[in-house]
Protein backbone atom coordinates (compact mmCIF):
# COMPACT_ATOMS: atom_id res chain seq x y z
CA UNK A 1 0.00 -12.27 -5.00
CA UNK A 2 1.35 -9.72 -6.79
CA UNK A 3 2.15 -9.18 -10.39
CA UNK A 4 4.96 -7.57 -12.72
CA UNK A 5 2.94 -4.56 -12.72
CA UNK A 6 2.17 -4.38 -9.29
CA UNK A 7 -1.09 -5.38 -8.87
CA UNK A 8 -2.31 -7.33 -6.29
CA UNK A 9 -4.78 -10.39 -6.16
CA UNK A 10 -5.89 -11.80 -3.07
CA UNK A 11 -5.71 -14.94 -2.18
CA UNK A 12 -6.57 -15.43 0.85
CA UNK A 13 -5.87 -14.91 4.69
CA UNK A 14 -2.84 -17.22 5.30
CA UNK A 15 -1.97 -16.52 9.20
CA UNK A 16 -5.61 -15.10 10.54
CA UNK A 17 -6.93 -18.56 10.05
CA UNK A 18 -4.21 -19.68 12.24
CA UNK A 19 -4.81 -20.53 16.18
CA UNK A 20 -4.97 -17.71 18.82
CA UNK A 21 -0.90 -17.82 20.53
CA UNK A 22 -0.56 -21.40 19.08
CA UNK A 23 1.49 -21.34 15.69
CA UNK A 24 0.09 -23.63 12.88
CA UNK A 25 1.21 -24.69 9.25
CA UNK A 26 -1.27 -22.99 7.20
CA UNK A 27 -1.51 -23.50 3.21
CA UNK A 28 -3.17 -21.89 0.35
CA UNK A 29 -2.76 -22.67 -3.30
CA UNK A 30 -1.54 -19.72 -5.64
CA UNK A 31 -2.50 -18.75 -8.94
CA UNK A 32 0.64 -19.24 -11.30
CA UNK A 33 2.25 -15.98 -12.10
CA UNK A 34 3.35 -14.85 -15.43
CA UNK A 35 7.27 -15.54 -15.63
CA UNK A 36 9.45 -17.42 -13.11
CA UNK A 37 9.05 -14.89 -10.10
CA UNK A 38 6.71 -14.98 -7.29
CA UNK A 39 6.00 -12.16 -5.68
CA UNK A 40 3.94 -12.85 -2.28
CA UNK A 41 2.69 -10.19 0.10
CA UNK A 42 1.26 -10.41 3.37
CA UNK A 43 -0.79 -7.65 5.07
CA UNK A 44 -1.93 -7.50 8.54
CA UNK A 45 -5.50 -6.25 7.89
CA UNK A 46 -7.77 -7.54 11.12
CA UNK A 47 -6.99 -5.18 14.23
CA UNK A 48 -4.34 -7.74 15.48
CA UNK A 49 -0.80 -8.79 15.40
CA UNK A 50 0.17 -11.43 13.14
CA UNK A 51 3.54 -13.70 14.27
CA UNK A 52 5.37 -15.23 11.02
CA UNK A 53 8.07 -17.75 11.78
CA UNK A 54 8.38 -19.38 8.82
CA UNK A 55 6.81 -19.01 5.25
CA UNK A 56 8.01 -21.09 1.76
CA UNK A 57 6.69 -21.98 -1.39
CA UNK A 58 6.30 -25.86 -2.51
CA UNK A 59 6.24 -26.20 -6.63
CA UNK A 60 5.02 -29.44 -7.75
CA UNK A 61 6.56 -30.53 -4.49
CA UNK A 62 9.83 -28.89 -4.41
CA UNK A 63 10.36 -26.35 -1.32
CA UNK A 64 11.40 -23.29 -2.56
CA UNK A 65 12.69 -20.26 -0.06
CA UNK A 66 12.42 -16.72 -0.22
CA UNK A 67 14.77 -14.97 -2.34
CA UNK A 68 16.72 -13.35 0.90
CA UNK A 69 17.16 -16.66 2.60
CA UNK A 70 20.68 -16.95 1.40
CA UNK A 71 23.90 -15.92 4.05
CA UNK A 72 22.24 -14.50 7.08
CA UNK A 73 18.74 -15.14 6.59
CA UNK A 74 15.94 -13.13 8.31
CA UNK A 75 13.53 -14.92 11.00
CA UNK A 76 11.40 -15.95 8.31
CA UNK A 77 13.11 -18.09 6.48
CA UNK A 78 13.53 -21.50 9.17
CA UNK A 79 10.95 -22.31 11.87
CA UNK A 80 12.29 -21.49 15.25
CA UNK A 81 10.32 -19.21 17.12
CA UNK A 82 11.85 -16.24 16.07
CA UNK A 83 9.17 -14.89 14.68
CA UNK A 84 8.52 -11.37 12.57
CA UNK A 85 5.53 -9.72 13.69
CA UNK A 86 2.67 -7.87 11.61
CA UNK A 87 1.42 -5.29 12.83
CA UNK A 88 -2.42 -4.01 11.68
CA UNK A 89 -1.84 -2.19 8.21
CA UNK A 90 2.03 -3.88 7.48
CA UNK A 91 2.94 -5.19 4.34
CA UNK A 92 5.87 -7.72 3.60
CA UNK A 93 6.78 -8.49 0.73
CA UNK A 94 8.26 -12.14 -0.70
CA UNK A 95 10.14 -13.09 -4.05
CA UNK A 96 10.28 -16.74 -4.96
CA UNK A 97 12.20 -17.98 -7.76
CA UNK A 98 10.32 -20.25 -9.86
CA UNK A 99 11.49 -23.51 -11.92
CA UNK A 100 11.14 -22.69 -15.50
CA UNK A 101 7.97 -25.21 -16.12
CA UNK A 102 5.90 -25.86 -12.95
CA UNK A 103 2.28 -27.32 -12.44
CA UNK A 104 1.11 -26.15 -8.75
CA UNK A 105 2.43 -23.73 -6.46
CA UNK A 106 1.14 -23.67 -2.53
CA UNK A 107 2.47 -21.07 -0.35
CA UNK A 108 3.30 -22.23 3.21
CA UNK A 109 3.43 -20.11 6.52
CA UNK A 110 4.19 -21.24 10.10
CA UNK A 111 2.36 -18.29 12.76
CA UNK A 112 -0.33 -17.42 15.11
CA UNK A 113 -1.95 -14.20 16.26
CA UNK A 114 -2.82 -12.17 18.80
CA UNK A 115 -6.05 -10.41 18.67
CA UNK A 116 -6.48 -6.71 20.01
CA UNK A 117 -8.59 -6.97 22.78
């Protein structure tokens, strides 16, 4: 996560927990950040690639999508096996736009990776 002043707080490791070439919903719950944005960023940081096909917020149950999800959304934003790939030491960054009064917030990601070997 990171905040209005650009630090960043990990959270924890989203898509490395994820099976080996077999994607899988993975979940983590998020801190609340100060305002109504979200700013999410994922970093490849194990000598492997990382495969993202999908990744959303839920807020007290609601799905939320990334901010560019509107016309012509990027791979990211609807499982379908077009995934983006993270390479060791990339960084992507997502925006969420938050309800105004919101309890819990848990980031989901559909992907898999592919260790070095």
């Amino acid at each position: 996560v990171v905040d209005s002043m650009g630090r960043q707080t990990h959270v924890g490791d989203i898509l490395g927990n994820a099976g080996y070439l077999s994607a899988a919903l993975r979940s983590l719950d998020l801190p609340p950040p100060n305002g109504r944005t979200l700013r999410v960023r994922l970093i490849e940081e194990e000598h492997e690639l990382g495969r993202l096909d999908e990744i959303y917020v839920e807020v007290d149950g609601r799905r939320i999508q990334p901010r560019r999800c509107g016309h012509r959304p990027p791979n990211y934003c609807t499982k379908d096996l077009e995934t983006v790939v993270l390479r060791y030491g990339n960084a992507w960054d997502f925006e969420f736009d938050l309800p105004e009064a919101h309890q819990r917030i848990v980031l989901f990601a559909i992907g898999d990776h592919i260790p070095f070997l």
